[in-house]
Protein backbone atom coordinates (compact mmCIF):
# COMPACT_ATOMS: atom_id res chain seq x y z
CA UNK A 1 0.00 0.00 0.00
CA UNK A 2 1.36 3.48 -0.82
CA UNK A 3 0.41 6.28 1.09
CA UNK A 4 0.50 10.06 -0.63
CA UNK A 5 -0.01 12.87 1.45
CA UNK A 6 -0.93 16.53 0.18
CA UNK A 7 -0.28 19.89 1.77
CA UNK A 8 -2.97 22.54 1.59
CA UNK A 9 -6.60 22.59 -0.04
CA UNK A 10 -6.16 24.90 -2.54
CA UNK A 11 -7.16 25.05 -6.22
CA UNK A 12 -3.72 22.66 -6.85
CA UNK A 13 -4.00 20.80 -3.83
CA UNK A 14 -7.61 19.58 -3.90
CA UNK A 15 -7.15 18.80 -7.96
CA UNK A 16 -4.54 16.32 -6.16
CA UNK A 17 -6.37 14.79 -4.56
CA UNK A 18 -9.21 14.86 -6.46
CA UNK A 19 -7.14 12.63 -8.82
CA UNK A 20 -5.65 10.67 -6.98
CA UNK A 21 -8.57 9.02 -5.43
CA UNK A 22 -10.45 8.99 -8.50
CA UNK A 23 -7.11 7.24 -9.63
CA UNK A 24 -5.91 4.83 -7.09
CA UNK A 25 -7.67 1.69 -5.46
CA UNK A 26 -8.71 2.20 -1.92
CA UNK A 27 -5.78 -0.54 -0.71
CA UNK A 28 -3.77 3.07 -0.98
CA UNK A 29 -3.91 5.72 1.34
CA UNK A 30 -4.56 9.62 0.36
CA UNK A 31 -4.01 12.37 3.07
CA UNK A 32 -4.63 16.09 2.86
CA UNK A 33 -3.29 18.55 5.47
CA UNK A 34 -4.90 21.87 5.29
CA UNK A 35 -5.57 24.40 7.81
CA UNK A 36 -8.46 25.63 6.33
CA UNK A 37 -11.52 23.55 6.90
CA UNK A 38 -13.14 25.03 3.60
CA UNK A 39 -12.27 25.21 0.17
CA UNK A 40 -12.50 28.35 -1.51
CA UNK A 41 -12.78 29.25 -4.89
CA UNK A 42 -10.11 32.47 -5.01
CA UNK A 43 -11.10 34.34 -8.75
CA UNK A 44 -14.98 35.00 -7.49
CA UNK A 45 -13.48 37.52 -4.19
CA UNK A 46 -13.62 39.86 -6.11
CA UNK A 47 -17.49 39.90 -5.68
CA UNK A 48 -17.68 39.09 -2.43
CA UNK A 49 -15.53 42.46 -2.62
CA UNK A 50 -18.19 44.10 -4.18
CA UNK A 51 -20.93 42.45 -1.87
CA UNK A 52 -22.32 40.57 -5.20
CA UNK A 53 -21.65 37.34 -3.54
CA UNK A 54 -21.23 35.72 0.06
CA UNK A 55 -18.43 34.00 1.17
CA UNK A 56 -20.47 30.67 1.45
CA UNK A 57 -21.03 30.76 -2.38
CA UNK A 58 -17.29 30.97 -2.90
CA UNK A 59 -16.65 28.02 -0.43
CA UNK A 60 -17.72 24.34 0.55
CA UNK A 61 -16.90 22.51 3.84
CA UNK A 62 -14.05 19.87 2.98
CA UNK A 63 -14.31 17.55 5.22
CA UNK A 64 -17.84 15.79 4.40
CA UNK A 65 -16.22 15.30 0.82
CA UNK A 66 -13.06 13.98 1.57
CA UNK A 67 -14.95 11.40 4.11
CA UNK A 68 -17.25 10.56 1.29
CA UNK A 69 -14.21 9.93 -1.13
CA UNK A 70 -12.09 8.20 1.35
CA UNK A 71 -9.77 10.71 1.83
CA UNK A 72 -8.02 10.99 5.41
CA UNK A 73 -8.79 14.92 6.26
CA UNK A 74 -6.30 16.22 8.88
CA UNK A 75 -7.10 19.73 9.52
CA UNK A 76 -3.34 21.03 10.62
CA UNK A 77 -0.92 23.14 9.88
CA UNK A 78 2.40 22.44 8.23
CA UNK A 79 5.76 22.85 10.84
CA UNK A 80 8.60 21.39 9.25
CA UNK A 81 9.76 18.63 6.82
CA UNK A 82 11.84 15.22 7.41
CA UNK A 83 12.26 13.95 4.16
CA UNK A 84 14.64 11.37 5.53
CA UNK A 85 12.56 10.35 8.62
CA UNK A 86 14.20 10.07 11.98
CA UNK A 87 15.25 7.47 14.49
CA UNK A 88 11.74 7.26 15.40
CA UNK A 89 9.78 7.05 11.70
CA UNK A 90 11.65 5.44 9.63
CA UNK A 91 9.70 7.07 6.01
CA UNK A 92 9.88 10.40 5.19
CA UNK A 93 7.49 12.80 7.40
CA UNK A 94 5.91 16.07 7.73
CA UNK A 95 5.43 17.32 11.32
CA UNK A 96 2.04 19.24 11.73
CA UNK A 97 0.71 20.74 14.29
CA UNK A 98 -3.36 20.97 14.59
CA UNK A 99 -5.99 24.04 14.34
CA UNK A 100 -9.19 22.49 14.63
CA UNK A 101 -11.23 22.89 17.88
CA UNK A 102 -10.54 19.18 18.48
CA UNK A 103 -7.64 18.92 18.72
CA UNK A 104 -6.14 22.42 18.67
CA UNK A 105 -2.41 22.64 19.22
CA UNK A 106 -1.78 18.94 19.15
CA UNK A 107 1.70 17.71 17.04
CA UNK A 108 1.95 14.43 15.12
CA UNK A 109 4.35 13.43 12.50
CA UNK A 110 2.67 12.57 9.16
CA UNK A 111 4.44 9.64 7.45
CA UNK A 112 4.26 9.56 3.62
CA UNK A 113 5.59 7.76 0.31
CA UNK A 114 4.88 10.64 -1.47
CA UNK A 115 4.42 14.17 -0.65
CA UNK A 116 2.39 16.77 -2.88
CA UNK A 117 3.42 20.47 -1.40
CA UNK A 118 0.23 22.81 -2.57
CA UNK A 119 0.73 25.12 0.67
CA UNK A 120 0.36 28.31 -1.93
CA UNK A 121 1.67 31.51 -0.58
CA UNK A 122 2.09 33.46 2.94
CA UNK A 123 -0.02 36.27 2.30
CA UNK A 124 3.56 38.45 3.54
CA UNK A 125 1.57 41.45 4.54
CA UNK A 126 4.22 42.46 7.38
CA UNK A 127 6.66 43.25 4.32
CA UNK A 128 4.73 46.89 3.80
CA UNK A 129 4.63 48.72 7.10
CA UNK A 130 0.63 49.52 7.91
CA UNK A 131 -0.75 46.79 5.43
CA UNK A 132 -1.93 43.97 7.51
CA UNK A 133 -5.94 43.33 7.87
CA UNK A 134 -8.04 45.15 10.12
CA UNK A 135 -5.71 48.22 10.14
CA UNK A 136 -5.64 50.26 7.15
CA UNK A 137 -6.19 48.88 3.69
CA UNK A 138 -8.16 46.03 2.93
CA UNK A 139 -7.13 42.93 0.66
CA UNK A 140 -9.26 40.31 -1.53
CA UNK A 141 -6.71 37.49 -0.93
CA UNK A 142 -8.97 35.36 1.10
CA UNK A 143 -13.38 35.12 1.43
CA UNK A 144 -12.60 36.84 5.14
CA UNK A 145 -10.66 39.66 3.61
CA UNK A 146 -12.87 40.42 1.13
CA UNK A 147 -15.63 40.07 3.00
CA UNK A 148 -14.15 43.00 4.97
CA UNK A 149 -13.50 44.59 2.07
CA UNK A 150 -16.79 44.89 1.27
CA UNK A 151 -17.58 46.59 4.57
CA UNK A 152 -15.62 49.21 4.36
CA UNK A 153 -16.77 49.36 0.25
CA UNK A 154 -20.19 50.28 1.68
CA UNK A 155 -18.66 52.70 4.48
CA UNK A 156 -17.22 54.85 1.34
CA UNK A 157 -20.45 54.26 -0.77
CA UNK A 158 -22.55 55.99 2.31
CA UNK A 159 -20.19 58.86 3.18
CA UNK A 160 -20.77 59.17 -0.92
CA UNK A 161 -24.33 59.01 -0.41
CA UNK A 162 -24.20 61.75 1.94
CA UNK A 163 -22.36 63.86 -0.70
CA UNK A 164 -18.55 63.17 0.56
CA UNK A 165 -15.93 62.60 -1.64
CA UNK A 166 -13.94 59.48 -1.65
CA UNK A 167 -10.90 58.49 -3.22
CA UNK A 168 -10.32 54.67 -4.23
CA UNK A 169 -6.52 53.56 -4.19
CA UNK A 170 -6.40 49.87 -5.60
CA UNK A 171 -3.38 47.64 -6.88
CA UNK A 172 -0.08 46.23 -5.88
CA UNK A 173 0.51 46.75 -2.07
CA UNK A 174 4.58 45.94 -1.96
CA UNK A 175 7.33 46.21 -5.01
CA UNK A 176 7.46 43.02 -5.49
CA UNK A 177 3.96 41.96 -5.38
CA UNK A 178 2.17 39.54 -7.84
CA UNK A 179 -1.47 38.93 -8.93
CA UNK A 180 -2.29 42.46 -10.75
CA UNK A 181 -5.06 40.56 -12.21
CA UNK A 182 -7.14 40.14 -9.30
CA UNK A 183 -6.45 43.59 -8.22
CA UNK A 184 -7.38 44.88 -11.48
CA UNK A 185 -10.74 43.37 -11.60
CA UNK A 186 -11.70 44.51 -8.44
CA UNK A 187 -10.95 48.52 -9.21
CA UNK A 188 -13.26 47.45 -12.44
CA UNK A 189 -15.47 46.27 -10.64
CA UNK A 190 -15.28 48.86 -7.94
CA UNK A 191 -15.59 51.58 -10.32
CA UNK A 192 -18.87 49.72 -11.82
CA UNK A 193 -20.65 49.92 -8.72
CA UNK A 194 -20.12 53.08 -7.98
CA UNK A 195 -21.37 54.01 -11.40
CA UNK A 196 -24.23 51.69 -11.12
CA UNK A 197 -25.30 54.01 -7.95
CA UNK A 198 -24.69 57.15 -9.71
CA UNK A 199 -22.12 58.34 -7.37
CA UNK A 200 -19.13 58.81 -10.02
CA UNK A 201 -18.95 62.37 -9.46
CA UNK A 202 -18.19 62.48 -5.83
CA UNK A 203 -15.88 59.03 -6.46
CA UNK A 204 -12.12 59.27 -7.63
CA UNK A 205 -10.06 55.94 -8.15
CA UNK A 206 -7.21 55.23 -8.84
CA UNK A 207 -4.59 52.47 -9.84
CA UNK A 208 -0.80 51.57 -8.50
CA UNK A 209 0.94 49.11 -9.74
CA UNK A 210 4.91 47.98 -9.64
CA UNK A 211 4.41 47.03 -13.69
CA UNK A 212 6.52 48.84 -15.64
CA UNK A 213 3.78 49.10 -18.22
CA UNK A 214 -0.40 48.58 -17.75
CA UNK A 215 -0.85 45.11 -18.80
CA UNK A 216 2.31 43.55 -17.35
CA UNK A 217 0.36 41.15 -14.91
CA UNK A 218 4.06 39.75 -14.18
CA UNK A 219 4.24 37.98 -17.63
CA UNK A 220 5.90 40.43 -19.52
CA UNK A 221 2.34 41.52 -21.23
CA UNK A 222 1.45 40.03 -24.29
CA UNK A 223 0.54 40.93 -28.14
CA UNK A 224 -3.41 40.41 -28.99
CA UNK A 225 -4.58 40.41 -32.52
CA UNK A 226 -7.47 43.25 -33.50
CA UNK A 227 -8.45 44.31 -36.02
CA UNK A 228 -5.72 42.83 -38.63
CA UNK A 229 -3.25 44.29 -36.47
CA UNK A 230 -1.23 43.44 -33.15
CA UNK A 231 -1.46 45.55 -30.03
CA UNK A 232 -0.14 45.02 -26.73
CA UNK A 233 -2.07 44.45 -23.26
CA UNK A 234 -1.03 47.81 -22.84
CA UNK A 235 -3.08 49.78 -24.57
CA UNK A 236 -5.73 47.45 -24.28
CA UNK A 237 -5.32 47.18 -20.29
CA UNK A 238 -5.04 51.49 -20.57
CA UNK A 239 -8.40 51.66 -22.78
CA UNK A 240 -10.08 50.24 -19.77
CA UNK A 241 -9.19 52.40 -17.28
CA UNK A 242 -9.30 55.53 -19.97
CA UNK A 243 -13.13 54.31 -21.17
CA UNK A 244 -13.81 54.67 -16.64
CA UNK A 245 -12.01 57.50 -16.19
CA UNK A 246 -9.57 55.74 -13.76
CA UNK A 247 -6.13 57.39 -13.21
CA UNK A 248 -2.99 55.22 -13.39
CA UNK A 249 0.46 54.87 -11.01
CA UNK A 250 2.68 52.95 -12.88
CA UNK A 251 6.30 51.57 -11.96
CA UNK A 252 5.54 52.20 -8.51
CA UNK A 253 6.30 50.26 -4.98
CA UNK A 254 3.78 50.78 -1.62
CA UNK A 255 6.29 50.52 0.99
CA UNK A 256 4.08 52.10 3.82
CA UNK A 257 0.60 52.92 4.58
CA UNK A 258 -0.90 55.06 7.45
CA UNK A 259 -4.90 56.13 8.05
CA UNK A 260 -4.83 58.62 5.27
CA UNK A 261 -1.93 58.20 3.09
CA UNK A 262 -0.07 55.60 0.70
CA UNK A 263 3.65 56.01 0.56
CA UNK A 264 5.37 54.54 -2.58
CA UNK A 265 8.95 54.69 -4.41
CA UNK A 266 9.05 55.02 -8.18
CA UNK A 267 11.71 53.92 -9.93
CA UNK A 268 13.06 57.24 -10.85
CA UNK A 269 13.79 57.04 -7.55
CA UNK A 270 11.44 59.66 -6.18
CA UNK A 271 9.71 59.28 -2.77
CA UNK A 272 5.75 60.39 -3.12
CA UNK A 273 2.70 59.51 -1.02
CA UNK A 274 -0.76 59.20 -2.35
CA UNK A 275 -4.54 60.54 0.31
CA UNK A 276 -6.95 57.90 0.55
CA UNK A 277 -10.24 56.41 2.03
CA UNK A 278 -10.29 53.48 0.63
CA UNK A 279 -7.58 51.02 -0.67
CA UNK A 280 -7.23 47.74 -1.20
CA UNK A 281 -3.55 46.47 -1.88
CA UNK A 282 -2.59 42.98 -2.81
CA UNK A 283 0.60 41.94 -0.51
CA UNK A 284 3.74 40.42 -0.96
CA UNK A 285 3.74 36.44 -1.42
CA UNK A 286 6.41 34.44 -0.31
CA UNK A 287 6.99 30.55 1.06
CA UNK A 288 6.18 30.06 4.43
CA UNK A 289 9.41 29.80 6.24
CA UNK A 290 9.80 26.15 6.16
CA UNK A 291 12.30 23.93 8.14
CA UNK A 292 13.86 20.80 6.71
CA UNK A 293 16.04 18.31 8.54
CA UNK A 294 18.09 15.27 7.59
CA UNK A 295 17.89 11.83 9.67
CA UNK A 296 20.32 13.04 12.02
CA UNK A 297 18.22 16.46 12.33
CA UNK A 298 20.91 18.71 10.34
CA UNK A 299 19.45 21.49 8.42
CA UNK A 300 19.03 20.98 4.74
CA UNK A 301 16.37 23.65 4.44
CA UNK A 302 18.56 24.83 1.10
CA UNK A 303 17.63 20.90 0.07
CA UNK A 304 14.12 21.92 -0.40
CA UNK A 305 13.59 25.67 -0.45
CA UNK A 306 14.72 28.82 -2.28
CA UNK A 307 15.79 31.66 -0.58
CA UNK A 308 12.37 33.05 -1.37
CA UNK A 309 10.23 30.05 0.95
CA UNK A 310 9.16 28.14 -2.27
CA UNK A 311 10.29 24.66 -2.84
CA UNK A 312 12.37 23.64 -5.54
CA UNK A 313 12.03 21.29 -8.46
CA UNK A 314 13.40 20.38 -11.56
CA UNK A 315 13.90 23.87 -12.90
CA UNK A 316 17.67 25.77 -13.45
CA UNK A 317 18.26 27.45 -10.24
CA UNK A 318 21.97 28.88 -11.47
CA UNK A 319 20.94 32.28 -11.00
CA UNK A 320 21.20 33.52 -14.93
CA UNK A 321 21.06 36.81 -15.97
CA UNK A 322 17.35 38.11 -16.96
CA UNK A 323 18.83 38.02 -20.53
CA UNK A 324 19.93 34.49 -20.52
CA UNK A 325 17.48 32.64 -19.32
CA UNK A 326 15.34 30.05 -21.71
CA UNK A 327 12.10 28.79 -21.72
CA UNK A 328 13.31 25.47 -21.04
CA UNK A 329 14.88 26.92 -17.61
CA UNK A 330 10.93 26.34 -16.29
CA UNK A 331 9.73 23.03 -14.38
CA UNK A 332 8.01 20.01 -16.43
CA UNK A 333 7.50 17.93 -13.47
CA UNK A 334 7.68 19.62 -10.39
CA UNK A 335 9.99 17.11 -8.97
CA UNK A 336 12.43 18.14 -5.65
CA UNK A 337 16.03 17.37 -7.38
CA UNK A 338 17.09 15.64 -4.00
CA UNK A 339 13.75 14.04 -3.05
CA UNK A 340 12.13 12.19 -5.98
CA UNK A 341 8.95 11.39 -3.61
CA UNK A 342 8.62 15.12 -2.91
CA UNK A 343 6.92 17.15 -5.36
CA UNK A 344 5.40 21.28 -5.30
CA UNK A 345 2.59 22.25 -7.27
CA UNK A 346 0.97 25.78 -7.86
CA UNK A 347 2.79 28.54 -6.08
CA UNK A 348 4.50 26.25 -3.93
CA UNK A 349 7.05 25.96 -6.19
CA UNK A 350 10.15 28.29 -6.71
CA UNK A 351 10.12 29.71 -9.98
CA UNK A 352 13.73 29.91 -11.19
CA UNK A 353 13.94 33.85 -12.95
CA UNK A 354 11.33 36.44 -12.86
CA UNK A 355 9.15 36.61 -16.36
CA UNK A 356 8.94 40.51 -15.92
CA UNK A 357 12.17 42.15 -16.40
CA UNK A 358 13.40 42.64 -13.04
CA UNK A 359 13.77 46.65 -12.51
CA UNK A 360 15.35 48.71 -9.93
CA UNK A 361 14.91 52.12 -8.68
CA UNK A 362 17.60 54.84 -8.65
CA UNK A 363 17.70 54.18 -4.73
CA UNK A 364 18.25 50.26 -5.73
CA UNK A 365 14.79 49.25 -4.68
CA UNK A 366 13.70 46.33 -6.90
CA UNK A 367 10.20 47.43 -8.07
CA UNK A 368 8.69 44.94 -10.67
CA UNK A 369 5.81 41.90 -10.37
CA UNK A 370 6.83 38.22 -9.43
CA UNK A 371 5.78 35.42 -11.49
CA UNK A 372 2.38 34.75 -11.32
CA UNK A 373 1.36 30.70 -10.85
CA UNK A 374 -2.46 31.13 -9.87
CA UNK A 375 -5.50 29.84 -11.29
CA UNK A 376 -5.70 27.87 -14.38
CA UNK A 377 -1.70 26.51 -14.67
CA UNK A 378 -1.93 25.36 -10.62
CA UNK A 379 -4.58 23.04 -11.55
CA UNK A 380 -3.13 21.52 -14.34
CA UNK A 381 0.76 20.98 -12.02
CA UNK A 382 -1.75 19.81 -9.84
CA UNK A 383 -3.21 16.93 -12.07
CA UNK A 384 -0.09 16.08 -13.94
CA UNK A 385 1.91 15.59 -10.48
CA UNK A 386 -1.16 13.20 -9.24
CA UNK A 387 -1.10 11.46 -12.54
CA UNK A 388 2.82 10.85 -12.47
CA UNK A 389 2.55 9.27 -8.70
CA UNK A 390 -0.59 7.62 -9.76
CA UNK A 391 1.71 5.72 -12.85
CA UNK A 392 4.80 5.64 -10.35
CA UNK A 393 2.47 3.74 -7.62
CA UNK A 394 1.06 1.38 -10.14
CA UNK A 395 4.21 0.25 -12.40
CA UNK A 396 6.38 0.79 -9.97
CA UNK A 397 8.68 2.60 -12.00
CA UNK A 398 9.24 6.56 -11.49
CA UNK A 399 8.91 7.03 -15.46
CA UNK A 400 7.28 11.05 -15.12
CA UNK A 401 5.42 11.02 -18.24
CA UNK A 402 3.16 13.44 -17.79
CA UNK A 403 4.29 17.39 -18.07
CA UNK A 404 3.36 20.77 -17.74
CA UNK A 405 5.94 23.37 -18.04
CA UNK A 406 4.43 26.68 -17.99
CA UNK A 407 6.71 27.71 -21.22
CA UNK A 408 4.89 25.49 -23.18
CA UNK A 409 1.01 25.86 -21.25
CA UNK A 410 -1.41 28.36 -22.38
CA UNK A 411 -3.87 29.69 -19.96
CA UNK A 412 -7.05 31.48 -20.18
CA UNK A 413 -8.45 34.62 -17.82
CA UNK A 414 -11.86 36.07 -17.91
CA UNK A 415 -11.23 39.24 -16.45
CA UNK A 416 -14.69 40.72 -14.67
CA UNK A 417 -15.26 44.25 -15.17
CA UNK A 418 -18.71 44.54 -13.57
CA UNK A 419 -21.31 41.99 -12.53
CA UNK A 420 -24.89 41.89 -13.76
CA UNK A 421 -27.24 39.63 -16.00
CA UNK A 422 -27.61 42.36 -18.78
CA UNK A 423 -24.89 45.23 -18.09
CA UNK A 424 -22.41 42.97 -16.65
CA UNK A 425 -18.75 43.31 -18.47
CA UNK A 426 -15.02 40.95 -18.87
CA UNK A 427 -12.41 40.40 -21.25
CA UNK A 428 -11.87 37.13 -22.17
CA UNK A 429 -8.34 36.58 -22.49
CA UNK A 430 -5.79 33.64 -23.65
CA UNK A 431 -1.95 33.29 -23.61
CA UNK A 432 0.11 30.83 -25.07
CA UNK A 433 2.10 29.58 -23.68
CA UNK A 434 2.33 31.44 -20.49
CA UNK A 435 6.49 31.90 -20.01
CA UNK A 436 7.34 33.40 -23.34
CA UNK A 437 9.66 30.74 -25.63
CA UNK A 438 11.48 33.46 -27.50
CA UNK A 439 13.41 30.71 -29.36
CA UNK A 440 10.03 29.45 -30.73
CA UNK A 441 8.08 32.81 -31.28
CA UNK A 442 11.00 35.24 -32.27
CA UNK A 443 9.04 38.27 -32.81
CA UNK A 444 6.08 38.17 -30.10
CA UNK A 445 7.72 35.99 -27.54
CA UNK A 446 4.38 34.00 -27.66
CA UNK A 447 1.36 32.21 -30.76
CA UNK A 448 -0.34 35.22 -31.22
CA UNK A 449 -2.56 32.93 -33.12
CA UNK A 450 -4.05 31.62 -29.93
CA UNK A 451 -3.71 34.34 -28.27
CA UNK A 452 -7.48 36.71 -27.20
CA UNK A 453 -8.26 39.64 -25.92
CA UNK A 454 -12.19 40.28 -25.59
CA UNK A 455 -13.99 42.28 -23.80
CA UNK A 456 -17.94 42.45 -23.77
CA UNK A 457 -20.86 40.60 -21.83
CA UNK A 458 -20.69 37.69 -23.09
CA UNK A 459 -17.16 37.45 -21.00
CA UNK A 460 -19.05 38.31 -17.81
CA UNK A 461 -21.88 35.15 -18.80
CA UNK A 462 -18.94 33.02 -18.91
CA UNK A 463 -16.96 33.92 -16.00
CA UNK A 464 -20.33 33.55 -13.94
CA UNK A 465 -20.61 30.22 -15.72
CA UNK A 466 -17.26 29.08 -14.54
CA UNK A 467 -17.43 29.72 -11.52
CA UNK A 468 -20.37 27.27 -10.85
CA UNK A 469 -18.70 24.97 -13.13
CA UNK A 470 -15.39 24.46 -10.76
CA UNK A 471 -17.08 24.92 -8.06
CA UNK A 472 -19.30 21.72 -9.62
CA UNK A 473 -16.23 19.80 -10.36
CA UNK A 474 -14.16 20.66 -6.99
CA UNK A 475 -17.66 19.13 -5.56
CA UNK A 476 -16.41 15.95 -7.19
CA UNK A 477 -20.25 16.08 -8.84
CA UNK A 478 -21.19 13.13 -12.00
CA UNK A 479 -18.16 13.24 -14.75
CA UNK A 480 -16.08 15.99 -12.68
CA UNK A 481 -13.35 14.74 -14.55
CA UNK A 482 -14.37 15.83 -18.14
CA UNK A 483 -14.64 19.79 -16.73
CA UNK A 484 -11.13 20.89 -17.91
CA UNK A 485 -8.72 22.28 -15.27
């Protein structure tokens, strides 16, 4: 019997599993350790955000699922990794230590043959002095923040009401933050409320951002046919905010925030601040500090982890220059290099160069987006790694067939712009692949030919769509399996 344990519930994680009990007889053990007793379906807070939906139509309790698929739930935190064992368990073992009301602080070591890391990100709001929840800006990371989110939303909506005037600050909350896309489709839809209440007069919002152009999104941007001719996510990312009347901070790094003001670094090196009264900042993300010990309980934390927190795999860690590195540089397998049983998927893993050119400012302050690993490409590490342990359990032979490097994945994004049945808005976008293969597409970086940008209602009708359909398949409902990832 083989026995494969997964860390954290997430979008990767739970695809795991979902496979790998679908997958495997029931002679072989599946484990998930996650700290959150739901799962949570991350692109659809940005309406909760907005108060357009609840955090229980975003989420699912995991627990009555994984007992009706056989899957041992273990609702703990992750401490530190033994991939060698110890004198006392002989496999390798994560030791966890329990939140549930149960059995709240209790430790146990967690033996495993394999080991699926899907822990995601630390939500690293400490990194911008004044940005943690429940002091001054708000964040749509999790259902609880944007829940709050949308309380203080509706504070600024009455004081609007009222005939005050409020101004909206929404983006990147650190210089090297990630996930511009969800922050941009929350100052769309934002803005769209606050138009659909006929308040845009007493309303002024604005974006920040730490891309060097609109449209970055940490992927370098991309090149969209229209037309008969090719334009950049620039100037269709800046026709969106110029069609709302939304003003732009580009190139820019939050490094403090107070009640009233936003401090920031540009990278000509100038120190400016930015009045507010209401903002909502995306954080840092990093790994989550992780231990690692040998059998003899040496540190080999370097074994496992980047600098960064993330583990590593099988991409090129040398440390090239931005100008050297190669699409091939980027994980297939998601493999440790010294742990073959050990694998990361999502944004567990440490990606080995930035996508966006890395930029500094003239003080040396690195201000440019991390490499985004969200959404659609974490499910599909997440399948291929279960379907590689799956073969590996069943042959017996580690042959790591199947492969998904994000240099040769596309990915598509429906980004909302405003909800409702008739007026609602999105742009329906597609890249391919995601990391650009420069060696392969010379002269865009990427197949423009399967590459969209679309905006109009019909994107809205399908991002509502989809988000009942993975909710549906994360449900494990009747033929789950043929939903894509």
């Amino acid at each position: 019997m083989a026995k494969v344990v997964v860390l954290g519930a997430g979008i990767s994680g739970h695809t795991a599993v979902s496979y790998l009990r679908r997958k495997l007889g029931k002679s072989h053990e599946v484990v998930m350790v996650s700290p959150n007793s739901y799962y949570h379906w991350i692109p659809s807070n940005i309406w909760i955000g907005v108060g357009r939906m609840t955090a229980d139509q975003v989420r699912f309790k995991l627990k009555p699922l994984y007992d009706k698929w056989g899957v041992t739930y273990k609702q703990a935190k992750v401490v530190s990794f033994n991939p060698e064992g110890d004198d006392a368990v002989e496999k390798g073992f994560v030791t966890v230590e329990y939140v549930s009301e149960a059995a709240n602080g209790k430790i146990e070591k967690v033996d495993y043959d394999f080991l699926i890391n899907a822990t995601g990100p630390k939500l690293n709001f400490e990194a911008t002095e004044g940005l943690s929840p429940g002091k001054h800006a708000v964040s749509v990371c999790s259902y609880t923040h944007a829940a709050e989110a949308w309380e203080q939303f509706q504070v600024a909506l009455e004081k609007m009401k009222k005939g005050e005037k409020q101004k909206f600050v929404i983006g990147t909350g650190h210089p090297s933050a990630t996930c511009q896309g969800a922050a941009f489709e929350y100052i769309l839809n934002v803005d769209f409320e606050i138009k659909r209440r006929g308040l845009e007069d007493l309303a002024e919002v604005t974006w920040i951002s730490n891309e060097y152009e609109m449209g970055d999104f940490g992927m370098g941007g991309a090149f969209i046919p229209k037309g008969g001719y090719i334009t950049s996510t620039k100037v269709f990312t800046e026709s969106f905010l110029i069609e709302r009347n939304i003003d732009w901070i580009k190139r820019s790094g939050v490094t403090k925030i107070d009640e009233d003001k936003i401090y920031y670094e540009n990278l000509d090196g100038e120190y400016k601040t930015l009045a507010y009264n209401f903002a909502m900042l995306i954080p840092a993300f990093s790994g989550h500090d992780f231990k690692a010990y040998d059998k003899s309980g040496g540190d080999i934390t370097d074994k496992l982890f980047a600098k960064n927190g993330f583990m590593k795999v099988d991409a090129d860690y040398s440390g090239k220059a931005y100008d050297d590195w190669e699409a091939k540089d980027w994980p297939e397998t998601y493999q440790n290099e010294h742990y073959a049983n050990i694998f990361a998927a999502g944004i567990a893993f440490a990606p080995p160069h930035a996508i966006s050119k890395p930029m500094k400012s003239k003080n040396g302050t690195p201000i440019s987006p991390a490499p985004p690993r969200t959404g659609m490409p974490s499910g599909v590490i997440g399948k291929i790694i279960a379907d590689n342990i799956v073969d590996w359990i069943k042959s017996g032979k580690q042959t790591l067939q199947h492969r998904a490097s994000m240099s040769k994945m596309g990915a598509a994004c429906i980004v909302s712009a405003g909800y409702g049945l008739t007026k609602g808005a999105a742009a329906t976008m597609t890249v391919s692949p995601i990391v650009p293969d420069w060696d392969k597409y010379p002269k865009w970086g990427r197949d423009v030919k399967n590459t969209v940008g679309e905006p109009g209602l019909a994107g809205h009708w399908m991002k509502w769509f989809m988000h009942y359909m993975f909710l549906y398949k994360a449900r494990g409902k009747p033929f789950w399996w043929l939903l894509p990832e």
